[in-house]
Protein backbone atom coordinates (compact mmCIF):
# COMPACT_ATOMS: atom_id res chain seq x y z
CA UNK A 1 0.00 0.00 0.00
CA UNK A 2 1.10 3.42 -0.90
CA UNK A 3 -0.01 6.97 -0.86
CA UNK A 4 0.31 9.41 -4.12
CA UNK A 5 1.36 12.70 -1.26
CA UNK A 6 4.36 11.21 0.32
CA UNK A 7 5.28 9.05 3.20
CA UNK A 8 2.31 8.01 5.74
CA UNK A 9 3.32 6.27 8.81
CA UNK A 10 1.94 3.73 9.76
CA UNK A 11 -0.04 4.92 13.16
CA UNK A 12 -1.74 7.34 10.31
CA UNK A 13 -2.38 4.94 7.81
CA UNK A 14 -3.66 2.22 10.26
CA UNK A 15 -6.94 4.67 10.75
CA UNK A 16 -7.33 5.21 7.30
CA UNK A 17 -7.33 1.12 6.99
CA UNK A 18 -10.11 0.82 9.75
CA UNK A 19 -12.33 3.86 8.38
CA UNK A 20 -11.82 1.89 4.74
CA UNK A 21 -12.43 -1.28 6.11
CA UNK A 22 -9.76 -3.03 5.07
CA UNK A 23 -5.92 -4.31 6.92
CA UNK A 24 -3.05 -2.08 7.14
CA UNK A 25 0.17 -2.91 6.38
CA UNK A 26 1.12 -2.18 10.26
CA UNK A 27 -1.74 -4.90 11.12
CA UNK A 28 -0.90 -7.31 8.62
CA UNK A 29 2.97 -7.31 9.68
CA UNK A 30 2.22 -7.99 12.95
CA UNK A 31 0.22 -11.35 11.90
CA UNK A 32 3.59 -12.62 10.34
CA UNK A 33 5.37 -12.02 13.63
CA UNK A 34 5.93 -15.33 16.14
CA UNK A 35 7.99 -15.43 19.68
CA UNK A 36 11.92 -14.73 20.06
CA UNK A 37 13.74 -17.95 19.41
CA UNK A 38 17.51 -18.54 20.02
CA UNK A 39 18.21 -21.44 17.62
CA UNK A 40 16.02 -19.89 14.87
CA UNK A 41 15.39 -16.06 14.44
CA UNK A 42 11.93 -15.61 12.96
CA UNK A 43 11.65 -13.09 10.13
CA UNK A 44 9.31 -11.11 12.03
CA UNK A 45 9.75 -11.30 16.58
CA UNK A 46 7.04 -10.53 18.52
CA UNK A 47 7.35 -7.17 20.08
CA UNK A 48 7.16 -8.48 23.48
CA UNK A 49 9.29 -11.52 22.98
CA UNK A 50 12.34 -8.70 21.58
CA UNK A 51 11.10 -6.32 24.52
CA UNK A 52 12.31 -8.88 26.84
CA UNK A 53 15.35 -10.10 25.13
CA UNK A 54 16.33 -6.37 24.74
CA UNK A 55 15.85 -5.44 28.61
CA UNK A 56 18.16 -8.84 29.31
CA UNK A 57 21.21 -8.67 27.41
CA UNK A 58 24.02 -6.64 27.96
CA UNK A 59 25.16 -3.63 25.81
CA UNK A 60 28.66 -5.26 24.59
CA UNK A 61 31.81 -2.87 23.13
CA UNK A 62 31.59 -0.02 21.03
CA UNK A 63 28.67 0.99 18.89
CA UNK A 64 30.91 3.35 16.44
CA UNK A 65 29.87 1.70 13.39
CA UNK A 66 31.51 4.19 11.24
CA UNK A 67 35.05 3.72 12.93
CA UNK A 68 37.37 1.85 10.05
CA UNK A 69 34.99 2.25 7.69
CA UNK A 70 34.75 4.31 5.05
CA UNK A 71 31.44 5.69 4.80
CA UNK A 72 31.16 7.65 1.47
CA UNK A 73 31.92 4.81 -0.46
CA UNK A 74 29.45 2.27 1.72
CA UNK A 75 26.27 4.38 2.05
CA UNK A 76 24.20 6.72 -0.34
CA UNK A 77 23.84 10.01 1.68
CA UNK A 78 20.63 11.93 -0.52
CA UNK A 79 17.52 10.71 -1.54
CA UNK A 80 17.41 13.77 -3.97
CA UNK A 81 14.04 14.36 -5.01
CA UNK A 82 12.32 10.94 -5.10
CA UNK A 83 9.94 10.27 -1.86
CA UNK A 84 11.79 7.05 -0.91
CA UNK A 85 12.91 8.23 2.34
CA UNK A 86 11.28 4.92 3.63
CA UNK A 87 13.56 2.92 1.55
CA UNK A 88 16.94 4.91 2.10
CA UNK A 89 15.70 4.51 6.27
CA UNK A 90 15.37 0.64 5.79
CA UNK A 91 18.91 0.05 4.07
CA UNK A 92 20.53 2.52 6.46
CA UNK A 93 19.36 0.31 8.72
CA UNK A 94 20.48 -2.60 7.68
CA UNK A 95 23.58 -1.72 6.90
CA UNK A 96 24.05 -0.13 10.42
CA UNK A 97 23.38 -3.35 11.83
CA UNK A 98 25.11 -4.87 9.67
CA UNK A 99 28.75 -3.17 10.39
CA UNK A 100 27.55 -3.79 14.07
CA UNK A 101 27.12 -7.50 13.84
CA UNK A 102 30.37 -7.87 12.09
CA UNK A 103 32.51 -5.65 14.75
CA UNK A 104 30.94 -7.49 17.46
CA UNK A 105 29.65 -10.77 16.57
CA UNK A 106 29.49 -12.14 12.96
CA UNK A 107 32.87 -10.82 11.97
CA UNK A 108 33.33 -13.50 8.61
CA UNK A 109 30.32 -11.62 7.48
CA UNK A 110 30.46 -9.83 3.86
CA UNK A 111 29.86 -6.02 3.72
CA UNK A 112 28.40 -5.03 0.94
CA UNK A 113 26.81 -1.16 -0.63
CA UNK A 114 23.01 -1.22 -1.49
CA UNK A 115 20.87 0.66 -3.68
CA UNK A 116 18.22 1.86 -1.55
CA UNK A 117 15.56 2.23 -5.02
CA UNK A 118 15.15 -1.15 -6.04
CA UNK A 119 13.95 -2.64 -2.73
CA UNK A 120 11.41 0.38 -2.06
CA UNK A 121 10.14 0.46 -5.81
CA UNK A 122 9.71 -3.30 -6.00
CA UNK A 123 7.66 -3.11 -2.29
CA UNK A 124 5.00 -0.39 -4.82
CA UNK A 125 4.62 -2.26 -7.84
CA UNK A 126 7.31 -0.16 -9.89
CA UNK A 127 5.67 3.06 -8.63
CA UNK A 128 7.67 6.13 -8.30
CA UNK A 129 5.22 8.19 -6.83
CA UNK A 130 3.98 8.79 -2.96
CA UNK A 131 5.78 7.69 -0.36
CA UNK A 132 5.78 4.06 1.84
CA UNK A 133 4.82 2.95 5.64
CA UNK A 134 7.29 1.62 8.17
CA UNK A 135 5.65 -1.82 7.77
CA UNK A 136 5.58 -2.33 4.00
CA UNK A 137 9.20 -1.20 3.81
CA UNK A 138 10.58 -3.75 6.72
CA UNK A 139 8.42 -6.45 4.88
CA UNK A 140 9.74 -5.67 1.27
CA UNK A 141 13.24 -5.72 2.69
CA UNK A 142 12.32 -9.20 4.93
CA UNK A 143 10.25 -10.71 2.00
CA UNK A 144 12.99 -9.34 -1.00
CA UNK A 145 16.07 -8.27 0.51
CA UNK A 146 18.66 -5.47 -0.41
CA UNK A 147 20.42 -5.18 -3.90
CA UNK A 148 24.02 -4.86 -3.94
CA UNK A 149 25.09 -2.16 -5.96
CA UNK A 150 27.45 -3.82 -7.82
CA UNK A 151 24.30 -5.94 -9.15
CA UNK A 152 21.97 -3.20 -9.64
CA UNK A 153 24.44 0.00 -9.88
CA UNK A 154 24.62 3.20 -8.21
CA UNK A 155 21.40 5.32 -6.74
CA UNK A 156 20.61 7.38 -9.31
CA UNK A 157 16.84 8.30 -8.62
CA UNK A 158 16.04 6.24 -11.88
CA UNK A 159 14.10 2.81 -11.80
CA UNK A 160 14.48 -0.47 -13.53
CA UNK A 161 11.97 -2.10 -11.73
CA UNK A 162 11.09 -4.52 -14.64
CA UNK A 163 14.30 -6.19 -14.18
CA UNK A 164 15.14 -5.78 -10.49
CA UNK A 165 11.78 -8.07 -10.33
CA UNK A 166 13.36 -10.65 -12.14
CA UNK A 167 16.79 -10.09 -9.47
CA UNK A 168 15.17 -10.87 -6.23
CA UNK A 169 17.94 -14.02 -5.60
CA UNK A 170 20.67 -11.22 -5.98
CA UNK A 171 18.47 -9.39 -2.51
CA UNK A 172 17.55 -12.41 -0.66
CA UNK A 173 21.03 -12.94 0.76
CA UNK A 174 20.90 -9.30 2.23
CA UNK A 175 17.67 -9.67 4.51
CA UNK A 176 16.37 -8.36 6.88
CA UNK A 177 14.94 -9.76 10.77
CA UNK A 178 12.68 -7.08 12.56
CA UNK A 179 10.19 -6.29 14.94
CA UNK A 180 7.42 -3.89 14.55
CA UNK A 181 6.68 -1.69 17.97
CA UNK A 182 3.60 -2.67 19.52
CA UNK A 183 3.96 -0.63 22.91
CA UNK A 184 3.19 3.01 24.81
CA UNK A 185 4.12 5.42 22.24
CA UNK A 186 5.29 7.63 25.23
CA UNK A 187 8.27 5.05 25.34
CA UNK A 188 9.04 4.64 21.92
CA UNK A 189 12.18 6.77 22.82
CA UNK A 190 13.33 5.04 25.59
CA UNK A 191 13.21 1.63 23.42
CA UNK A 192 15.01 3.44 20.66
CA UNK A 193 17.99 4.29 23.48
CA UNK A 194 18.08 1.30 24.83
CA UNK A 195 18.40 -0.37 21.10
CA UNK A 196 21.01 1.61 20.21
CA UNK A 197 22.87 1.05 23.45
CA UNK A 198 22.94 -2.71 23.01
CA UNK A 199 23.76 -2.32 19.14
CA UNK A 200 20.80 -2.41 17.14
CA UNK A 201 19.56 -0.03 14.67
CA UNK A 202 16.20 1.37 14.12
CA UNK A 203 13.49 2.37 11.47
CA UNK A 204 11.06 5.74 12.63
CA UNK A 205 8.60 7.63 10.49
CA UNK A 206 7.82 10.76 12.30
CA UNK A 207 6.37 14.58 12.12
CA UNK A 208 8.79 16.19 13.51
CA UNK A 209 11.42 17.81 11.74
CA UNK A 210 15.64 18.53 12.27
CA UNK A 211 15.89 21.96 11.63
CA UNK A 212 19.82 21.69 11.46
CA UNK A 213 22.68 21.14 14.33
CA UNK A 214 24.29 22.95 17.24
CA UNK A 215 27.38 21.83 20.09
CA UNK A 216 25.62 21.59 23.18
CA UNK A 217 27.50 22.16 26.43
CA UNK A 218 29.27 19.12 26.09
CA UNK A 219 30.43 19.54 23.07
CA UNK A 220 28.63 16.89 20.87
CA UNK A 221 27.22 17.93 17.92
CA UNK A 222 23.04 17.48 18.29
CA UNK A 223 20.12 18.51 16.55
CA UNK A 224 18.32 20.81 16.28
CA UNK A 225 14.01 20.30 15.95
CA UNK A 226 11.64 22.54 14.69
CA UNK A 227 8.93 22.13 11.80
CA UNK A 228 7.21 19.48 10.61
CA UNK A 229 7.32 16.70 7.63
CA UNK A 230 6.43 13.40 7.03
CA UNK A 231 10.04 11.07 6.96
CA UNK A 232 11.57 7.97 7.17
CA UNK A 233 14.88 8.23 9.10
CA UNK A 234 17.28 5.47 10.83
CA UNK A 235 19.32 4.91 14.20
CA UNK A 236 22.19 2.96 14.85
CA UNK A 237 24.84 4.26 17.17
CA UNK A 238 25.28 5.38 21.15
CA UNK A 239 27.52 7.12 23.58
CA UNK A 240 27.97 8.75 26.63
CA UNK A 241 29.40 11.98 27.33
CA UNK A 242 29.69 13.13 31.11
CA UNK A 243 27.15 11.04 32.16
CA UNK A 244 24.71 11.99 29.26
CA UNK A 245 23.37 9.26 26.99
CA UNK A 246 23.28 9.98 22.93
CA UNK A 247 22.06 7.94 20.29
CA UNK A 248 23.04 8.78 16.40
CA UNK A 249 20.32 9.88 13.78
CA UNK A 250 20.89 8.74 10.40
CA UNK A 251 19.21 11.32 7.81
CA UNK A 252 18.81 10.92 3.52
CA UNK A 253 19.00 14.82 2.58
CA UNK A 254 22.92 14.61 2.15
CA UNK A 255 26.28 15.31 3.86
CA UNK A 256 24.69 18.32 5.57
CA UNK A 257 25.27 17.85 9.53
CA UNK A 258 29.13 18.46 9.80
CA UNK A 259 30.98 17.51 12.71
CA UNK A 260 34.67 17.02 14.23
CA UNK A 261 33.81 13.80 15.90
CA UNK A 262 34.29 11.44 12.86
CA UNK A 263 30.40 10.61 12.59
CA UNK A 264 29.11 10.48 9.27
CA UNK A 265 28.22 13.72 7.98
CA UNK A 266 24.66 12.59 7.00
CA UNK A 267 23.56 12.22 10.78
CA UNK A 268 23.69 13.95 14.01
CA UNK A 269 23.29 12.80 17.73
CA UNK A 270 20.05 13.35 19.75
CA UNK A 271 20.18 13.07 23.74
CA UNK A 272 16.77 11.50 25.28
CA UNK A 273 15.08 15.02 25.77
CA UNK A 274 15.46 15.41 21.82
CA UNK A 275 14.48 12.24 21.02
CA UNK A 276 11.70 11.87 23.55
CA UNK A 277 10.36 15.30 21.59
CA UNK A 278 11.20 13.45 18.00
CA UNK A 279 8.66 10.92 19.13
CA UNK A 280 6.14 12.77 20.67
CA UNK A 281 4.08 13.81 17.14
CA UNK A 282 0.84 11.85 16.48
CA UNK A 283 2.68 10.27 13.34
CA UNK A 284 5.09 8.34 14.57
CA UNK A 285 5.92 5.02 13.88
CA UNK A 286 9.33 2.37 14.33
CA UNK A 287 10.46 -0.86 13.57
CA UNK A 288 13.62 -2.46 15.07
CA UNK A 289 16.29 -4.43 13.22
CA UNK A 290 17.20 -7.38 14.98
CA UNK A 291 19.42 -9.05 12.24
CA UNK A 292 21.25 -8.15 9.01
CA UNK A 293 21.82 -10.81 6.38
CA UNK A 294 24.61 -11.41 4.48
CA UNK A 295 26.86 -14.39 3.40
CA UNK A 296 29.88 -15.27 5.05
CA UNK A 297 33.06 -15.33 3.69
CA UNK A 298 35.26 -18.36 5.35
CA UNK A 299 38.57 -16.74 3.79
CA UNK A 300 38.31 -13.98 6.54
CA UNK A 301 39.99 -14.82 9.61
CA UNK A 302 37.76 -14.53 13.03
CA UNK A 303 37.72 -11.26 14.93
CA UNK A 304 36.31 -8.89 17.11
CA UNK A 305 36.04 -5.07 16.60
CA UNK A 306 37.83 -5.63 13.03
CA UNK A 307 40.18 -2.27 11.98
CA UNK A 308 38.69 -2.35 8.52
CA UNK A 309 35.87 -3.95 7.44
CA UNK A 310 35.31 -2.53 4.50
CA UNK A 311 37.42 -0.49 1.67
């Protein structure tokens, strides 16, 4: 399901679906997803069953994705003017969680660049137009995958959706393993901290907008709210600085959030008063990504926190 005037999330679209009669994508999602299990990760977890694996476990080392890697030749940073924020949010995502699972966990695991238009045109029937809900996206990149560039070529706001449809084997190896929020809206934010402590990245569609950046008094470079629109943006990333928490904010509008601390240029960091007011618009919406995909490569010798893990 899509919507010709750009990206509806899903809280919106889910009344729309009940005044129409008919399933959202955010209800139908939910119907895939089954209980947490350890020897076989479903493709969508119950939010409860991650809600209580995510409260249990500990944080683990660093959450600097970006360190060792080099960013501007790994991830897209604009959108330009297509409306696929949804899709740029869900393979930032993944590739955030990616880079995490192979620093910490899963380090004989490939790395590769994705083209964040063929997944999101393929989940609208080869439309171009209007925008796409937090569910739809997750389940187009569960259900199809992520297309390595090197398959599909570069973003260049074009579409060959005729043959990516015929390409989904070259995106099933670069899945993704989710779970929809199902919880308090009030503590969306505090899930979304507590994610990115413990080293998994995040999905949101929200109202609220970044205006642009500022060094708070502690010298980290945050953002700045004010506006509205209707996005998809990403998390993936977490520090503390004199006792204050931060998670990282992953934008699509470009390399225009500068900083000094070596964070990618196309994000910012958000402490839990920001994000608790990034969250607090009536159209909000997030999905959690519990595991990134990819094929391992048996060549690669076994390590944590890898210098370079990708050229």
């Amino acid at each position: 399901m899509y919507f010709q005037d750009g990206y509806i999330p899903d809280r919106v679209e889910a009344e729309w679906a009940i005044q129409c009669g008919r399933t959202s994508d955010h209800d139908r999602v939910l119907a895939l997803a089954a209980p947490w299990d350890a020897e076989k990760l479903p493709p969508v977890v119950v939010w409860e069953s991650f809600k209580t694996r995510l409260m249990d476990i500990d944080g683990g080392p660093t959450k600097n994705w970006w360190d060792g890697v080099d960013v501007a030749k790994l991830f897209t940073a604009s959108q330009g003017s297509r409306p696929n924020c949804a899709g740029f949010a869900m393979a930032n995502a993944f590739l955030v969680r990616l880079l995490i699972q192979r620093k910490q966990e899963y380090s004989e695991q490939t790395i590769e660049k994705v083209n964040p238009m063929a997944t999101w045109v393929l989940s609208k029937g080869g439309s171009l137009w209007g925008g796409q809900t937090i569910s739809a996206i997750m389940e187009a990149g569960r259900n199809i995958g992520n297309f390595p560039s090197r398959i599909v070529g570069e973003y260049d706001q074009s579409s060959n959706w005729r043959q990516w449809k015929n390409m989904t084997s070259e995106a099933e190896p670069y899945q993704v393993c989710f779970s929809i929020y199902d919880d308090d809206a009030t503590q969306a934010a505090t899930y979304i901290m507590e994610a990115c402590r413990k080293g998994y990245s995040i999905v949101i569609g929200n109202g609220i907008a970044v205006a642009g950046t500022r060094k708070d008094s502690r010298g980290v470079m945050v953002a700045e709210l004010g506006g509205s629109w209707s996005h998809a943006t990403a998390f993936g990333g977490w520090q503390k600085v004199d006792g204050v928490e931060y998670v990282f904010w992953i934008n699509s509008h470009g390399d225009i959030y500068p900083a000094d601390d070596g964070t990618p240029d196309f994000g910012c960091w958000m402490d839990m008063e920001t994000l608790n007011r990034f969250c607090s618009s009536r159209f909000c919406d997030l999905a959690f990504v519990l595991y990134a995909e990819s094929p391992y490569d048996n060549t690669i010798v076994p390590t944590l926190n890898p210098e370079v893990c990708c050229a």
